[in-house]
C-alpha atoms as a PDB file:
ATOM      1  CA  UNK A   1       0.000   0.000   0.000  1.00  0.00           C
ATOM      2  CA  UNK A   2       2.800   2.371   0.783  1.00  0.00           C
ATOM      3  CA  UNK A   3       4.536   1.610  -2.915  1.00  0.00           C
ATOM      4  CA  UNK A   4       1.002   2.854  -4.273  1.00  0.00           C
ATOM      5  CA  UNK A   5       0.912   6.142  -2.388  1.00  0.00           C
ATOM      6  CA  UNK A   6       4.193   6.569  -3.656  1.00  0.00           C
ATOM      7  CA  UNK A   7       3.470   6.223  -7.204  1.00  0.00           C
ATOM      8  CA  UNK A   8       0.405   8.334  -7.331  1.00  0.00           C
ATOM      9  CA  UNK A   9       1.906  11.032  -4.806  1.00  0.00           C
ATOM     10  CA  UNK A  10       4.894  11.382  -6.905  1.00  0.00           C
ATOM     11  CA  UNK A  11       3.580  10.707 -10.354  1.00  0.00           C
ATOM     12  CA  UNK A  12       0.998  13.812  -9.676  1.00  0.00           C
ATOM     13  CA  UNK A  13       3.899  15.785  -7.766  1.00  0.00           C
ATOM     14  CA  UNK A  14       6.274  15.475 -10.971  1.00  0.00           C
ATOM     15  CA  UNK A  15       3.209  15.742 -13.748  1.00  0.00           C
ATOM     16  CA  UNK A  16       2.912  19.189 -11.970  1.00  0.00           C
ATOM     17  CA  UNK A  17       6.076  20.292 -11.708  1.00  0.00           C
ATOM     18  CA  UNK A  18       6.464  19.613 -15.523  1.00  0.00           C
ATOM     19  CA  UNK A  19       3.349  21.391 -16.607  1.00  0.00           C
ATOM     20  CA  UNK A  20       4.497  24.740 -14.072  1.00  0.00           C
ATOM     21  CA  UNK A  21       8.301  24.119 -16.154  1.00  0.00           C
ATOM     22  CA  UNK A  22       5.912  24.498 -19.393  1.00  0.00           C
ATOM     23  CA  UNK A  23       4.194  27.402 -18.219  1.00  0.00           C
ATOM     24  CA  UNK A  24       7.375  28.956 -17.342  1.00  0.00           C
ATOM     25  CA  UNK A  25       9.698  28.543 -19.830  1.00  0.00           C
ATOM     26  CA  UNK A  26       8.164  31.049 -22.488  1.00  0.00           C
ATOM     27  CA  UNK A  27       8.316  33.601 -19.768  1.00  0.00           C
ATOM     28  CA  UNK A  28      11.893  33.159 -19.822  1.00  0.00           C
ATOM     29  CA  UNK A  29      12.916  35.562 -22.863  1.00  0.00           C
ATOM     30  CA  UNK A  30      13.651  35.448 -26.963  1.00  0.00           C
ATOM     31  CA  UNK A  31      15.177  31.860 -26.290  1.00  0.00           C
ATOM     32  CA  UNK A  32      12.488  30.332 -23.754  1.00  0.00           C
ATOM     33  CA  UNK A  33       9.441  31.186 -26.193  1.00  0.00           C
ATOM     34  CA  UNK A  34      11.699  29.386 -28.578  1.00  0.00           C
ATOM     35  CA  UNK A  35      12.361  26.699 -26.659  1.00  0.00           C
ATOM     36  CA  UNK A  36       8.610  26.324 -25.800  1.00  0.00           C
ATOM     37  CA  UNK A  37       7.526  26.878 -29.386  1.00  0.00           C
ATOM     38  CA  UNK A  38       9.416  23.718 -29.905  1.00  0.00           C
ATOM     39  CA  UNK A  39       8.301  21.337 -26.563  1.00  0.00           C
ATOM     40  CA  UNK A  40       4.950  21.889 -28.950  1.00  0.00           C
ATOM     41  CA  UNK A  41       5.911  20.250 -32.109  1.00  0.00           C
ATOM     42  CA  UNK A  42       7.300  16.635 -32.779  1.00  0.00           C
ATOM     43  CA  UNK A  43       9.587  15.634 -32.186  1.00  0.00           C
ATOM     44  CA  UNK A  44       9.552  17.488 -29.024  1.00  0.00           C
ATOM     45  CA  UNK A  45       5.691  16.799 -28.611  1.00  0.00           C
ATOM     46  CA  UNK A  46       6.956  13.417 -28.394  1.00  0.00           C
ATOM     47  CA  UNK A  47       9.122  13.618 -25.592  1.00  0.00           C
ATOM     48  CA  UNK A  48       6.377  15.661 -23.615  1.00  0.00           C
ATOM     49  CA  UNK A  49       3.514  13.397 -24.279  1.00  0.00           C
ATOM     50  CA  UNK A  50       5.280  10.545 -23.452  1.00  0.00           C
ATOM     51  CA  UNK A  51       6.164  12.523 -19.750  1.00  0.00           C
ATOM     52  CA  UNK A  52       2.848  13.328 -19.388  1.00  0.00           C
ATOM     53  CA  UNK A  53       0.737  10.271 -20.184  1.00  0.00           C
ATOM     54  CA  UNK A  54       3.405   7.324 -20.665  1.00  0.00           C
ATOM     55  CA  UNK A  55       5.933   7.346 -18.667  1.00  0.00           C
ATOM     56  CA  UNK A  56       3.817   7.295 -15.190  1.00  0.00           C
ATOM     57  CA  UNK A  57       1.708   3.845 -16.734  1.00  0.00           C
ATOM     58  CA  UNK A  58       5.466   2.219 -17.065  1.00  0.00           C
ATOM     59  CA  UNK A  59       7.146   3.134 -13.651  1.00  0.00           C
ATOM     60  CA  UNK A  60       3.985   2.707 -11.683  1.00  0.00           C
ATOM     61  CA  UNK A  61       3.883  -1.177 -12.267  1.00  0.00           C
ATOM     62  CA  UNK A  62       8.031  -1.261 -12.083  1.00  0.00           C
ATOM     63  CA  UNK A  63       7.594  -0.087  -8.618  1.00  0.00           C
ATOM     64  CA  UNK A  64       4.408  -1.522  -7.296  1.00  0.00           C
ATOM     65  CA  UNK A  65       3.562  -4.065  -9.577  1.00  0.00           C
ATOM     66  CA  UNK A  66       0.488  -4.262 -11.502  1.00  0.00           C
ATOM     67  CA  UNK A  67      -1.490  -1.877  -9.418  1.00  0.00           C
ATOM     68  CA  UNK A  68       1.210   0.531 -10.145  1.00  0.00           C
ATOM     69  CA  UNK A  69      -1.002   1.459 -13.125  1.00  0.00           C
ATOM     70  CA  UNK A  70      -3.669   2.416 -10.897  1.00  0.00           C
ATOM     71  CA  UNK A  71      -1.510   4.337  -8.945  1.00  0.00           C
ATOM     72  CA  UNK A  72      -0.013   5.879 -11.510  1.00  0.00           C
ATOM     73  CA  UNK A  73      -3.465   6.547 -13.412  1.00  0.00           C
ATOM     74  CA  UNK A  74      -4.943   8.046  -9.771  1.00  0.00           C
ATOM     75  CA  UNK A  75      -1.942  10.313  -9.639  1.00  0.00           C
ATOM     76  CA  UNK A  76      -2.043  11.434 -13.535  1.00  0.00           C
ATOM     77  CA  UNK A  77      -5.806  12.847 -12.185  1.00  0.00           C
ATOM     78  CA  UNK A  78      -4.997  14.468  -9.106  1.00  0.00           C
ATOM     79  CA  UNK A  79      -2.281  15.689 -11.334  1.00  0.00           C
ATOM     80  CA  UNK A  80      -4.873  16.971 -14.350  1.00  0.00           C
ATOM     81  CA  UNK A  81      -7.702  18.294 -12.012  1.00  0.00           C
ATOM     82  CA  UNK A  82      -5.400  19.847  -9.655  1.00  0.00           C
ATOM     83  CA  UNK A  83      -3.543  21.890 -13.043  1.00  0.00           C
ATOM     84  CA  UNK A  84      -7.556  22.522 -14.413  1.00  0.00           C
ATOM     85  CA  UNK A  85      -8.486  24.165 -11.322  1.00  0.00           C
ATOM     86  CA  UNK A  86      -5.628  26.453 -10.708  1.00  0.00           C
ATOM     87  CA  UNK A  87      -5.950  27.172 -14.752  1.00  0.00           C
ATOM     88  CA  UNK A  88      -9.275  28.011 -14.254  1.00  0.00           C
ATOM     89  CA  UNK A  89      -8.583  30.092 -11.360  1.00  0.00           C
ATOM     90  CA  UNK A  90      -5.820  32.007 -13.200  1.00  0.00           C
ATOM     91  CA  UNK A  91      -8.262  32.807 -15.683  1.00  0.00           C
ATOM     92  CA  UNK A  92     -11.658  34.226 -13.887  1.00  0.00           C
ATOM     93  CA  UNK A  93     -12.463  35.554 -17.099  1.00  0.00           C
ATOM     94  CA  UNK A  94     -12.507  33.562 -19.329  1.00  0.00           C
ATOM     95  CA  UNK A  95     -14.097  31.059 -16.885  1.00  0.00           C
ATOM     96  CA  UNK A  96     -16.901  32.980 -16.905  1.00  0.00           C
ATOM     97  CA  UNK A  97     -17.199  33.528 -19.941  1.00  0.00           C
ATOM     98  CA  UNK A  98     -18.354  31.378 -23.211  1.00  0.00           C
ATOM     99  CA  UNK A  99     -16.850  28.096 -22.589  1.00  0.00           C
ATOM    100  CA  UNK A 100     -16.844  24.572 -24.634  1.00  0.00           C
ATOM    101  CA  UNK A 101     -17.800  22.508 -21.156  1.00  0.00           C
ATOM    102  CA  UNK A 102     -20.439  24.962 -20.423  1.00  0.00           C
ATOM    103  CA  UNK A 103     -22.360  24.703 -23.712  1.00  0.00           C
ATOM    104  CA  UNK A 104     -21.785  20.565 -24.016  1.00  0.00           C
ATOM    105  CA  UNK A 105     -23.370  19.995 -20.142  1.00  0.00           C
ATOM    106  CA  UNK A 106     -26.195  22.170 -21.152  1.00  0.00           C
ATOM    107  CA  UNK A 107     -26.818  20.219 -24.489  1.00  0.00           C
ATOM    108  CA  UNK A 108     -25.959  16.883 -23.694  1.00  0.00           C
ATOM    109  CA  UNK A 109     -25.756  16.565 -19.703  1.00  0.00           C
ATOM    110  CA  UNK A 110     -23.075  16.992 -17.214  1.00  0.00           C
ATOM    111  CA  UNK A 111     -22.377  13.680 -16.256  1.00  0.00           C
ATOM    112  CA  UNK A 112     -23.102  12.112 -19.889  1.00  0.00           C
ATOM    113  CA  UNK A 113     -20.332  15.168 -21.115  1.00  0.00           C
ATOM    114  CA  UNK A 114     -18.073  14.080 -18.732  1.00  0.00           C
ATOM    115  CA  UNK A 115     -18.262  10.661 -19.179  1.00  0.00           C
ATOM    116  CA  UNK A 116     -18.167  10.463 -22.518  1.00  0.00           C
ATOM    117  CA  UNK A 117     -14.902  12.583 -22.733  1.00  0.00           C
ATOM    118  CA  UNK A 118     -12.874  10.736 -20.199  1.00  0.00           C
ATOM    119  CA  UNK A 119     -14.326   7.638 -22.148  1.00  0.00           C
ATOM    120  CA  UNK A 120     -11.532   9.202 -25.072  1.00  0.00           C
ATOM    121  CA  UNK A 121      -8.910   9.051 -22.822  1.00  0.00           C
ATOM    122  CA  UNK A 122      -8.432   5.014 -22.314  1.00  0.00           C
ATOM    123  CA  UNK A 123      -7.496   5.349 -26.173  1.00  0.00           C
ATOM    124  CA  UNK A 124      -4.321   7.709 -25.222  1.00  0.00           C
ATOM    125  CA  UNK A 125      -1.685   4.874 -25.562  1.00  0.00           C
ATOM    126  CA  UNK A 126      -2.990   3.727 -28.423  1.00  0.00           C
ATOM    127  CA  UNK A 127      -2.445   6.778 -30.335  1.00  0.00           C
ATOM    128  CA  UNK A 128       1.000   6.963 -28.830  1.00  0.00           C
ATOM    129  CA  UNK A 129       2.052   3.094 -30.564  1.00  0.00           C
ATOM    130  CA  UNK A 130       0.585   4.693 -33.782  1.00  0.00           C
ATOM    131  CA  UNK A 131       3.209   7.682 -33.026  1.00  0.00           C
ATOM    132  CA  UNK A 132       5.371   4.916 -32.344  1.00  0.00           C
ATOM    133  CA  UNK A 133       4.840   3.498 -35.508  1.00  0.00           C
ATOM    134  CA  UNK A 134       5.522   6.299 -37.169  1.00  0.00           C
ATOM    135  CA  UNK A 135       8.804   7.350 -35.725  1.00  0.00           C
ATOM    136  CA  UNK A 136      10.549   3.792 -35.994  1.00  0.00           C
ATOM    137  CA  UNK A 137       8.566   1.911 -38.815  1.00  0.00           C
ATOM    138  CA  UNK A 138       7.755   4.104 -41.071  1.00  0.00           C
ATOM    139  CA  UNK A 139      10.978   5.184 -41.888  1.00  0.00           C
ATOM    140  CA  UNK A 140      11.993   1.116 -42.786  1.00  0.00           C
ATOM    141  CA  UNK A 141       9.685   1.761 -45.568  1.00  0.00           C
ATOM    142  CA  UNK A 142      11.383   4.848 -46.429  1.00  0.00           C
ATOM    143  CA  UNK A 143      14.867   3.547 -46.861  1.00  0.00           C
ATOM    144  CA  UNK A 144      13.695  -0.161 -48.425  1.00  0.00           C
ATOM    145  CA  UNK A 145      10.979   0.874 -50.464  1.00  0.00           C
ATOM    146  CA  UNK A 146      11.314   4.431 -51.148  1.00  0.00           C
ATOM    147  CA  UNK A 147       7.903   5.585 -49.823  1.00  0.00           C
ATOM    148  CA  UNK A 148       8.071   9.506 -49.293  1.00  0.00           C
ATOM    149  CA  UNK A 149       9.526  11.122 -46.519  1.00  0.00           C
ATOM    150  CA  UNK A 150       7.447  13.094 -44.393  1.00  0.00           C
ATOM    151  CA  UNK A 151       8.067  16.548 -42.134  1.00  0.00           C
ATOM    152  CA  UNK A 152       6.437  14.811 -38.882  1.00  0.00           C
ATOM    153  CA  UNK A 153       6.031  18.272 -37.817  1.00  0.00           C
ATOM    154  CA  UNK A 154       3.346  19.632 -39.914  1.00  0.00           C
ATOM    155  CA  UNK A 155       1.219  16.931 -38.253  1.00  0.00           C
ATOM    156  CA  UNK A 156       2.391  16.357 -34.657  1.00  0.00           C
ATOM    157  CA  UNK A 157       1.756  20.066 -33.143  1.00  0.00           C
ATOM    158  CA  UNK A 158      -0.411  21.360 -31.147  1.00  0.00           C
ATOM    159  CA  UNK A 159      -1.343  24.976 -31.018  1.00  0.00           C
ATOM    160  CA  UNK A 160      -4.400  25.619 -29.575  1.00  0.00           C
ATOM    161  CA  UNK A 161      -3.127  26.651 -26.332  1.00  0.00           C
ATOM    162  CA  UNK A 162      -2.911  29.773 -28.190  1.00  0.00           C
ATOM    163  CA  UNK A 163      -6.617  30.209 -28.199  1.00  0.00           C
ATOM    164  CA  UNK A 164      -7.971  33.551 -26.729  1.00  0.00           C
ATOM    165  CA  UNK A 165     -10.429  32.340 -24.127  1.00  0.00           C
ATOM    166  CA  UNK A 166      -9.613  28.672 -23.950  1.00  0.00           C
ATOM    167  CA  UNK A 167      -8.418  27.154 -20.410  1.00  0.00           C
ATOM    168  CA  UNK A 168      -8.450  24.769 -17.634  1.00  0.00           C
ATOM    169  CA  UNK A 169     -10.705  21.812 -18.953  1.00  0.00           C
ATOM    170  CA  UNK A 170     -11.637  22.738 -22.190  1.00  0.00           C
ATOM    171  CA  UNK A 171      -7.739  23.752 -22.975  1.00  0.00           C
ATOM    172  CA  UNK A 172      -6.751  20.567 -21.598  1.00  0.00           C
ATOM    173  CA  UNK A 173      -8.921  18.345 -24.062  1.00  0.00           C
ATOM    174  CA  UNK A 174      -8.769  20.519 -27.304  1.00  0.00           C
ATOM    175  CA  UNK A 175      -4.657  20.048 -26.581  1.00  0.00           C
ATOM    176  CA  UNK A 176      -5.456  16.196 -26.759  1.00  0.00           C
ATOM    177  CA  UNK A 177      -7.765  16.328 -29.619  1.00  0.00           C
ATOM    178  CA  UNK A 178      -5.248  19.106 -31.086  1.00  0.00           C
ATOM    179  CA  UNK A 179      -2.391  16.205 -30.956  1.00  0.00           C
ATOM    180  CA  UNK A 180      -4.678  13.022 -31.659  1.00  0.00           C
ATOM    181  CA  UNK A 181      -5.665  14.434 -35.035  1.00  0.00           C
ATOM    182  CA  UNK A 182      -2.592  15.460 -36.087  1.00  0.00           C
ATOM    183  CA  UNK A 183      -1.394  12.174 -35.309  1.00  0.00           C
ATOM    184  CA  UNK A 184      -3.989  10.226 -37.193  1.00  0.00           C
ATOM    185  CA  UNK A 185      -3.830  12.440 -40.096  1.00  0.00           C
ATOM    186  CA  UNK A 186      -0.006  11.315 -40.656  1.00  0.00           C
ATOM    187  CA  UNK A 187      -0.798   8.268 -39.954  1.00  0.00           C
ATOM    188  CA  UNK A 188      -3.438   7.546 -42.636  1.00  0.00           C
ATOM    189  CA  UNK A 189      -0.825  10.098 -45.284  1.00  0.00           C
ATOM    190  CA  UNK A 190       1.425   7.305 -44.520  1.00  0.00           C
ATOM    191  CA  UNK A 191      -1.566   4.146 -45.072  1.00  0.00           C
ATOM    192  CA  UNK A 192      -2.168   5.947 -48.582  1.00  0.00           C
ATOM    193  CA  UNK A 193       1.292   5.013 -49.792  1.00  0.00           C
ATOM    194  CA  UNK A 194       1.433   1.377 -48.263  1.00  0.00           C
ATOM    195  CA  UNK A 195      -1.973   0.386 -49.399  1.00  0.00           C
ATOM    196  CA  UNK A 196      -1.247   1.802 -53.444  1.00  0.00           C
ATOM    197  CA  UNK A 197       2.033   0.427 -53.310  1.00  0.00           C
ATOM    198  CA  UNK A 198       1.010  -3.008 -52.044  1.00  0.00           C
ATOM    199  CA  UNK A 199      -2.250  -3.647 -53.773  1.00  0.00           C
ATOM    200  CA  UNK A 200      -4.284  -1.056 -55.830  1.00  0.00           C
ATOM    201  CA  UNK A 201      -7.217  -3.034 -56.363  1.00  0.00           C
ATOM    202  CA  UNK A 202     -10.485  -1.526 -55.727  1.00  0.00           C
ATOM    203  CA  UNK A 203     -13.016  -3.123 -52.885  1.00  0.00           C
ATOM    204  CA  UNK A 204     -15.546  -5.508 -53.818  1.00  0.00           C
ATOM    205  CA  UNK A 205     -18.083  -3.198 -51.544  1.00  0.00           C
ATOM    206  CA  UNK A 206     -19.145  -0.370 -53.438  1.00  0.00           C
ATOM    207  CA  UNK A 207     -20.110   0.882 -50.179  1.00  0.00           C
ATOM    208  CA  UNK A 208     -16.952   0.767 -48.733  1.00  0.00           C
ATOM    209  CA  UNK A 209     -15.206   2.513 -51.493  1.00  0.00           C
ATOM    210  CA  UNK A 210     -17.562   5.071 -50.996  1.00  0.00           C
ATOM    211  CA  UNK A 211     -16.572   4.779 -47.114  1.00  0.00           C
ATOM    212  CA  UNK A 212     -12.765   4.566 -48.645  1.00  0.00           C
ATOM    213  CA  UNK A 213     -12.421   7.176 -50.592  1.00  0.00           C
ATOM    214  CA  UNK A 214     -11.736  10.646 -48.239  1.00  0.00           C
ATOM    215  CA  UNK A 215      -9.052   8.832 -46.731  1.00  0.00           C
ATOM    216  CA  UNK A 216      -7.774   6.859 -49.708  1.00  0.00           C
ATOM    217  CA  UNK A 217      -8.524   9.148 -52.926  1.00  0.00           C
ATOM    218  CA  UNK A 218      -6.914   6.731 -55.096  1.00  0.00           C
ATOM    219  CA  UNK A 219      -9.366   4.102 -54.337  1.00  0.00           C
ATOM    220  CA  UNK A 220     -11.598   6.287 -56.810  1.00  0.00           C
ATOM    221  CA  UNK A 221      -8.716   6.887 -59.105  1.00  0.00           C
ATOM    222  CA  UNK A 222      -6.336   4.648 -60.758  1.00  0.00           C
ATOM    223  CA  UNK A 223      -6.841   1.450 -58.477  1.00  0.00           C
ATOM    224  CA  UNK A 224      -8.468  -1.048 -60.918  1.00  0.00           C
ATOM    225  CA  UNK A 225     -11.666  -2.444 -60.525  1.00  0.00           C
ATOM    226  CA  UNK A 226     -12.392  -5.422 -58.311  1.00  0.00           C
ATOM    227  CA  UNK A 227     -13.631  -7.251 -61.180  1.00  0.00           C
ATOM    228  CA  UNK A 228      -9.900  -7.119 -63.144  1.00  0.00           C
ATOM    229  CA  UNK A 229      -7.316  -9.033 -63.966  1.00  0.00           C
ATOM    230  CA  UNK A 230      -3.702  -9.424 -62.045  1.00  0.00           C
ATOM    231  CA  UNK A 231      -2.594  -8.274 -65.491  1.00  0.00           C
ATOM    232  CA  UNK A 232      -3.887  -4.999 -64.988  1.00  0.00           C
ATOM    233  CA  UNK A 233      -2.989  -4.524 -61.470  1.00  0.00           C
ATOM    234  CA  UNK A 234       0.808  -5.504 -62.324  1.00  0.00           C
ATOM    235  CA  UNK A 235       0.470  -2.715 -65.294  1.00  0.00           C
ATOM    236  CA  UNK A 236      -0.638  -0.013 -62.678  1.00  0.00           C
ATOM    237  CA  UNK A 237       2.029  -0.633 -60.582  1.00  0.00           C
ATOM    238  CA  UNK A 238       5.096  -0.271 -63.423  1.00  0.00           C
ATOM    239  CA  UNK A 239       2.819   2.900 -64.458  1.00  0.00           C
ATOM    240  CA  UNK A 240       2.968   4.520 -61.310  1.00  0.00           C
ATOM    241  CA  UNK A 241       6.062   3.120 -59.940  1.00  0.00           C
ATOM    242  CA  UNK A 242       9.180   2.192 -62.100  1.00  0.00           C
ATOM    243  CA  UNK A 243      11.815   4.289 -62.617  1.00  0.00           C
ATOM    244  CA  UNK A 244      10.992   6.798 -59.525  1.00  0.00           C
ATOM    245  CA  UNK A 245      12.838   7.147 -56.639  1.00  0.00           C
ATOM    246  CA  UNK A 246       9.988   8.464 -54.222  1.00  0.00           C
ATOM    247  CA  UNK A 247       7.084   6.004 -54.345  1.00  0.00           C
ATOM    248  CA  UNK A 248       4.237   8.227 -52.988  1.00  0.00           C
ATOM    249  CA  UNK A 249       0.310   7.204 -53.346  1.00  0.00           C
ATOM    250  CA  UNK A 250      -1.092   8.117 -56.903  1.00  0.00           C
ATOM    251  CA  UNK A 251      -3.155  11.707 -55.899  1.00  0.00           C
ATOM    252  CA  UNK A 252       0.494  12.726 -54.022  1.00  0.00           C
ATOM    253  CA  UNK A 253       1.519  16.404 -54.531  1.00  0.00           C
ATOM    254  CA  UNK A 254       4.958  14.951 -55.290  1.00  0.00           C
ATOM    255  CA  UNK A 255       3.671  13.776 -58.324  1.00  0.00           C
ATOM    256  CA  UNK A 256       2.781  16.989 -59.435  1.00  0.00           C
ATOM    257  CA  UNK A 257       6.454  17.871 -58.490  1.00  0.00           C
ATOM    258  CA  UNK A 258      10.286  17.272 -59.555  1.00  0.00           C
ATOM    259  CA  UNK A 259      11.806  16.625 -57.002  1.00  0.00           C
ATOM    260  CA  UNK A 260       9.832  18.126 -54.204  1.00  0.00           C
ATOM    261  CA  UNK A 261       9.567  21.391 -56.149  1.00  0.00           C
ATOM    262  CA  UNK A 262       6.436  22.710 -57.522  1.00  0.00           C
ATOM    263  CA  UNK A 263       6.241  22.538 -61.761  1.00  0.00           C
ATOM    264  CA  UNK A 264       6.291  25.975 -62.717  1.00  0.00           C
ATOM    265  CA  UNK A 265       5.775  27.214 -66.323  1.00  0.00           C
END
């Protein structure tokens, strides 16, 4: 029992001291607000995020053994609620003011609100293995296969703490949201490329092309039709593939490019 009142006291104890070195550090000059425009952008981001929500669910159980997670998971909420409160508090303002919790109780509940948005949070660590993914796999594919490189970047940032008006709980969850999206949006860029390169053939389900097609344009494009021969598939794939050295999905701006550089009259 003592172990466990360890892990949460100093899992919430360190969780806050790293969100007051966050707060601080752009208050520290030309080279903090640098530094701090950077802790929000991979791969930075990753380093924090991990702090924050990963770290604490792999030393709780080293310590104290499975219910180390709990531990860890009790002190990660002290942690969040205590850092929403004294937000909130910082802000009387804008905490009376128009607010994203406000509005959601009044239209769908309190509780129901609540619920349903800590619900979201048990997927945290699965976004962070797609992240992972990203960071050591993708790159394989890169180098063996010559898939396009990506600027993680332009996807893995969050900004929205830069939001006039938006703190304590609402800031909190539109920074998740803010890094979740960004996170799934590279990851399905990077999807487009493996599923052209591996097998452009169209899905038997009309539906599910339809479904498809947002997040895989080219199933609407030059994939061939379910209903086709391997002969065509294997002359799609020398089409759209031999003799390049960056192997991006069919609709890719690259294509559009030499080498990276817009075509320019």
């Amino acid at each position: 029992m003592t172990n466990l009142i360890i892990v949460a006291a100093v899992t919430a104890a360190a969780l806050l001291a790293g969100a007051g070195a966050l707060h601080a550090i752009p208050r520290l000059g030309a080279a903090g607000r640098k530094l701090g425009d950077s802790f929000g952008r991979a791969p930075l981001l990753d380093l924090i995020v991990t702090f924050f929500l990963i770290a604490p669910l792999v030393v709780g159980p080293i310590v104290a053994g499975w219910w180390g997670i709990v531990a860890a998971l009790v002190g990660q909420i002290v942690a969040l609620q205590t850092w929403v409160f004294l937000h909130e508090l910082a802000h009387p303002a804008a905490r009376r003011g128009p607010r994203i919790v406000k509005t959601m109780n009044r239209i769908v509940g309190r509780w129901r609100n609540h619920a349903a948005v800590w619900a979201t949070a048990t997927v945290v660590p699965l976004f962070w293995l797609v992240r992972l993914a990203q960071i050591f796999v993708y790159p394989l594919l890169t180098l063996l296969i010559g898939l396009p490189r990506y600027k993680a970047a332009d996807w893995v940032n969050v900004s929205r703490h830069k939001f006039e008006g938006l703190v304590g709980h609402d800031l909190i969850w539109c920074l998740y949201c803010d890094w979740m999206t960004g996170v799934w949006s590279l990851g399905s860029e990077m999807l487009r490329n493996v599923e052209s390169f591996w097998c452009p053939i169209r899905f038997a389900s009309g539906k599910k092309c339809e479904n498809c097609k947002l997040d895989f344009p080219d199933v609407v494009g030059d994939w061939v039709a379910a209903d086709a021969g391997m002969k065509e598939v294997t002359e799609v794939l020398e089409e759209k593939y031999a003799g390049r050295k960056e192997r991006s999905w069919f609709g890719h701006p690259a294509r559009l490019t030499v080498e990276g550089r817009d075509v320019k009259d």
